[in-house]
N, C-alpha and C. Protein backbone atom coordinates (compact mmCIF):
# COMPACT_ATOMS: atom_id res chain seq x y z
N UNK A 1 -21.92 43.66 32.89
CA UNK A 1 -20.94 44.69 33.17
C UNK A 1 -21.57 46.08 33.26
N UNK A 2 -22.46 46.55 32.53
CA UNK A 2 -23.21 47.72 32.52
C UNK A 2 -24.45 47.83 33.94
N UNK A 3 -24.92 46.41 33.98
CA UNK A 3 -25.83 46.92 35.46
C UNK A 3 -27.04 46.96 34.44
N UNK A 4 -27.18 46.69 33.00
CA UNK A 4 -28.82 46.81 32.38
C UNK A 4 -28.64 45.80 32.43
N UNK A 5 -30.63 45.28 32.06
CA UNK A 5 -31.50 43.89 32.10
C UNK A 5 -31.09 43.51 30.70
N UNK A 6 -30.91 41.91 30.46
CA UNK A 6 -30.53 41.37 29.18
C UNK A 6 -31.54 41.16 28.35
N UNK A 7 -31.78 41.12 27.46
CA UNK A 7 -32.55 41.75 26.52
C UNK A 7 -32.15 40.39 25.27
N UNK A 8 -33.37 39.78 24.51
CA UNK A 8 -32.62 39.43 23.18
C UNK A 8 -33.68 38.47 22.18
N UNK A 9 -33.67 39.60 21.36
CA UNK A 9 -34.51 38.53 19.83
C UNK A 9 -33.59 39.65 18.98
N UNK A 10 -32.61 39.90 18.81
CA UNK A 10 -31.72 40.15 17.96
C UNK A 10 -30.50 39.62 17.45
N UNK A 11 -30.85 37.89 17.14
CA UNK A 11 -29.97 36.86 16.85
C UNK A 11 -29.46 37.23 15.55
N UNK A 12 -29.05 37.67 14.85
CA UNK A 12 -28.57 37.72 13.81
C UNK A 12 -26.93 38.34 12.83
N UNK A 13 -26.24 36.56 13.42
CA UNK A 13 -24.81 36.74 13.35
C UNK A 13 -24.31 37.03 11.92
N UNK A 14 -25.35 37.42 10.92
CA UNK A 14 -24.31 37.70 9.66
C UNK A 14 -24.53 40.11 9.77
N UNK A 15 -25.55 39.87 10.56
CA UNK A 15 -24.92 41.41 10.65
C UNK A 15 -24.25 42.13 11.67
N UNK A 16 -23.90 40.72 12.69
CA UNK A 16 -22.81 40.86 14.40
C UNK A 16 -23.60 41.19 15.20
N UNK A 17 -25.09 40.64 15.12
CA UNK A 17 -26.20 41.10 16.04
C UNK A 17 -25.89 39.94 16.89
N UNK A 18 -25.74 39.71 18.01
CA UNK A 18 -26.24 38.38 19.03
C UNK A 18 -26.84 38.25 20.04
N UNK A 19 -27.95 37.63 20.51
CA UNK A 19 -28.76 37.62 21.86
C UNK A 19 -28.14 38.77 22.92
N UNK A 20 -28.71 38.97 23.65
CA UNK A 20 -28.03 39.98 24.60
C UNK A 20 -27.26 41.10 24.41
N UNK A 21 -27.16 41.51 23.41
CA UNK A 21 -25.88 42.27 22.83
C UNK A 21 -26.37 43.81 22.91
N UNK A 22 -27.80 43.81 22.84
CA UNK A 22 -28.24 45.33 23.13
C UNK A 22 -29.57 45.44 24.43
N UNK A 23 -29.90 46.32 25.30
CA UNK A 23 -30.65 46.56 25.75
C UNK A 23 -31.71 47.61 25.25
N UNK A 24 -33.01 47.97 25.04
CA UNK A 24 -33.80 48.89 25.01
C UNK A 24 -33.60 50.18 26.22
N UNK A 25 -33.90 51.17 25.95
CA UNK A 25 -33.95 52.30 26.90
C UNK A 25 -34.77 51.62 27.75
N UNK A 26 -36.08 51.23 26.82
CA UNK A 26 -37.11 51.66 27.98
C UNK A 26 -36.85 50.75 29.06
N UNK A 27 -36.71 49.34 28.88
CA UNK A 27 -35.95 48.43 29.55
C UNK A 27 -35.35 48.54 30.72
N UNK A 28 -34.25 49.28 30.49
CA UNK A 28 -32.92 50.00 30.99
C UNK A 28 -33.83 51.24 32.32
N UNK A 29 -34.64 51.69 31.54
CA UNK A 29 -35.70 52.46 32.54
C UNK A 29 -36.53 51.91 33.49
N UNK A 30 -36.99 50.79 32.90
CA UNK A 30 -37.90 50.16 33.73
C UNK A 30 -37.20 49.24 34.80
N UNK A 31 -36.29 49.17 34.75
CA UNK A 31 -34.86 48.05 35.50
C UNK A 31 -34.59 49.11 37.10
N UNK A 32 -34.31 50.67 36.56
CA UNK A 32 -33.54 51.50 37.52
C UNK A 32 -34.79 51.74 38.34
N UNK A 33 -36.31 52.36 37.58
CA UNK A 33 -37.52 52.18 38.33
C UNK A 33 -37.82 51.00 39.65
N UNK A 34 -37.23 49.79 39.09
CA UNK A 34 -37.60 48.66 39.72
C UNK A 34 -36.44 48.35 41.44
N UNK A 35 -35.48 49.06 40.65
CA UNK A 35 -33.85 48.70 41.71
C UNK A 35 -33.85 50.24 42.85
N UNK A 36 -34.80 51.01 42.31
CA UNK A 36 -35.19 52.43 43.25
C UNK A 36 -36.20 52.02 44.03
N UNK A 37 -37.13 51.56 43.75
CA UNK A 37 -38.13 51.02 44.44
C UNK A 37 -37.72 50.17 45.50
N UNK A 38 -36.93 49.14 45.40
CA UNK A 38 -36.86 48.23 46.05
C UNK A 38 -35.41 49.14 47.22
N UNK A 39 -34.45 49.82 46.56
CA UNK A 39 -33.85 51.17 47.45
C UNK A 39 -34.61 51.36 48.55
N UNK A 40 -35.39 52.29 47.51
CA UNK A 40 -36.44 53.07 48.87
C UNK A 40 -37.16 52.38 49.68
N UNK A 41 -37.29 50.44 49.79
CA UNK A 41 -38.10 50.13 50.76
C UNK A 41 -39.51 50.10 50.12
N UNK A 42 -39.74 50.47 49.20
CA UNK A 42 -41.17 50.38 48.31
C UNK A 42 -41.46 48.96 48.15
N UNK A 43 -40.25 48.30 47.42
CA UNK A 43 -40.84 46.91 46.66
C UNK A 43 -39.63 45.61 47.78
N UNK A 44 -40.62 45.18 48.25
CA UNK A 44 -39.63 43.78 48.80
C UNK A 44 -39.75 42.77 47.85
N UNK A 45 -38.28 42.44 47.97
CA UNK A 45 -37.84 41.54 46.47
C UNK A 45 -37.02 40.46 47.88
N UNK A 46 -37.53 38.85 47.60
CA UNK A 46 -36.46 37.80 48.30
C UNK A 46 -35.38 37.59 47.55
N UNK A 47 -34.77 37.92 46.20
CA UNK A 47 -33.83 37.79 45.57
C UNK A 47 -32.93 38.51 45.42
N UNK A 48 -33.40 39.57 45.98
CA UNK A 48 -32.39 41.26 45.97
C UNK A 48 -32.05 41.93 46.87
N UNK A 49 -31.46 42.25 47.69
CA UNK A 49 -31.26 42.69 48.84
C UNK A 49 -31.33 44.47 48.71
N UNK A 50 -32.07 45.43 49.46
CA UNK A 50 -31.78 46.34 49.22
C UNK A 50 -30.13 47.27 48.83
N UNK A 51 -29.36 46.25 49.98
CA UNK A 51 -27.97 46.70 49.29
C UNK A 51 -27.31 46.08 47.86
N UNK A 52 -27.47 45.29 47.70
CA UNK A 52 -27.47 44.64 45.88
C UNK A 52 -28.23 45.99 45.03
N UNK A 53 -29.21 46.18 45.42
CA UNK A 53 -29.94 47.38 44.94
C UNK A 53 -29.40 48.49 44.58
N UNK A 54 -29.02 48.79 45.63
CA UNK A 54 -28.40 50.03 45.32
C UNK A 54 -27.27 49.93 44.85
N UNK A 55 -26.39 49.10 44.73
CA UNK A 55 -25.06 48.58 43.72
C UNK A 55 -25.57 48.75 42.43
N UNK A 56 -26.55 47.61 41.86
CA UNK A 56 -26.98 47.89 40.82
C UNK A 56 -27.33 49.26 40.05
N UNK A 57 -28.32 50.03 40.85
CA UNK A 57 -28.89 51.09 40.58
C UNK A 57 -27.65 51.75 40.34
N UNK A 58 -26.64 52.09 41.37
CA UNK A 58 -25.17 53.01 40.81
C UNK A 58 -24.54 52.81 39.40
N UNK A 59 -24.55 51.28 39.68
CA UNK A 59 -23.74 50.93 38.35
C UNK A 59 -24.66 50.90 36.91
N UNK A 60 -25.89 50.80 37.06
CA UNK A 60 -26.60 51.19 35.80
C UNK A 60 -26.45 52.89 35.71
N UNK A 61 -26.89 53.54 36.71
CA UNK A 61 -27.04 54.97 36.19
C UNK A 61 -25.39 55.54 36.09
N UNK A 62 -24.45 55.26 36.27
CA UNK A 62 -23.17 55.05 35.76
C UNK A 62 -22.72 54.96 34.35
N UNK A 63 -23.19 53.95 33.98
CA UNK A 63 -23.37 52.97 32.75
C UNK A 63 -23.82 53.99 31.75
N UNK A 64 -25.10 54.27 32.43
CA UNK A 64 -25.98 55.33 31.29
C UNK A 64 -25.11 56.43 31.38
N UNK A 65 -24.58 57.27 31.88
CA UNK A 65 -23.89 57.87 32.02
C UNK A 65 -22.63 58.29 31.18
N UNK A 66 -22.06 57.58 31.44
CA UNK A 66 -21.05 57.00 30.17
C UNK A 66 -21.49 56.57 28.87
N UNK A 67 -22.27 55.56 28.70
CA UNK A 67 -22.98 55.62 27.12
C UNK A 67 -23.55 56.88 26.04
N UNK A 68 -23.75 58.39 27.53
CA UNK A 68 -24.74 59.44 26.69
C UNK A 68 -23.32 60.06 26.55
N UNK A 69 -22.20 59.56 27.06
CA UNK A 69 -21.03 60.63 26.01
C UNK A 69 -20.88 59.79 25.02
N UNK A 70 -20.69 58.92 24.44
CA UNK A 70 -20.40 57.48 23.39
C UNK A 70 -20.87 58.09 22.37
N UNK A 71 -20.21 59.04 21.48
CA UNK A 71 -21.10 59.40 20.46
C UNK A 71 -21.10 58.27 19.55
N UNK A 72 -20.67 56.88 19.28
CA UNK A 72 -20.97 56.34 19.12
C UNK A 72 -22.33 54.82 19.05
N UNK A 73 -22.72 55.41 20.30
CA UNK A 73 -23.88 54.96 20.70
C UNK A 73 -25.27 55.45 20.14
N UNK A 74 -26.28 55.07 20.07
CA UNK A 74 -27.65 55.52 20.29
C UNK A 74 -27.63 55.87 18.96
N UNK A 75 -27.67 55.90 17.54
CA UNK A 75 -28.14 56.59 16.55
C UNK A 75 -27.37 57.80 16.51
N UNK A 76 -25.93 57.19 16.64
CA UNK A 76 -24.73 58.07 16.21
C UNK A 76 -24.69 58.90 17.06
N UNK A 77 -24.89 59.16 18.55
CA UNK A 77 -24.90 59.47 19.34
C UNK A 77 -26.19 60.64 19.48
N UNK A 78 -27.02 60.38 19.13
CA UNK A 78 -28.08 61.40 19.14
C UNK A 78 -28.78 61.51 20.59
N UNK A 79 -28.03 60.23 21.10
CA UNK A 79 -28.97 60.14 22.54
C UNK A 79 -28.79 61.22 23.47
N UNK A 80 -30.16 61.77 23.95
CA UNK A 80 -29.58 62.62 25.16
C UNK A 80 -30.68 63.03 26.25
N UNK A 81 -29.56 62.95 27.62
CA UNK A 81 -30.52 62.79 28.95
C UNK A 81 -29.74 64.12 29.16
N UNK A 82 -31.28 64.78 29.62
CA UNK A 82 -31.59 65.99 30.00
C UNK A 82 -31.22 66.67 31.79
């Protein structure tokens, strides 16, 4: 639903942690790097279509978007894009 890469060695259902349940920034960075690239015609991908691409790419930097108001997010909302 967010448009980030799934992410998961944070199995641990007695503190409501479960596989997939969080992404890393850097992750999340290295994902929009990868879905720009392939945008711009840089990286040919047979699984991705440049227009899938750029869907993605919207809906992640969207995503992020919305998460950096979440003051609930990030370490009580400490997160912030400049």
């Amino acid at each position: 639903m967010s448009g980030y890469p799934a992410e998961g060695w944070n199995q641990e259902p007695r503190n409501r942690l479960f596989l997939r349940s969080f992404t890393q920034l850097t992750a999340i960075g290295k994902w929009i790097e990868l879905l720009a690239n392939i945008v711009a015609g840089y990286a040919d991908n047979p699984y991705l279509s440049r227009e899938s691409a750029t869907a993605g790419l919207s809906l992640a930097v969207k995503s992020l978007l919305g998460d950096q108001r979440n003051p609930s997010l990030a370490a009580k909302g400490c997160w912030s894009i400049s």
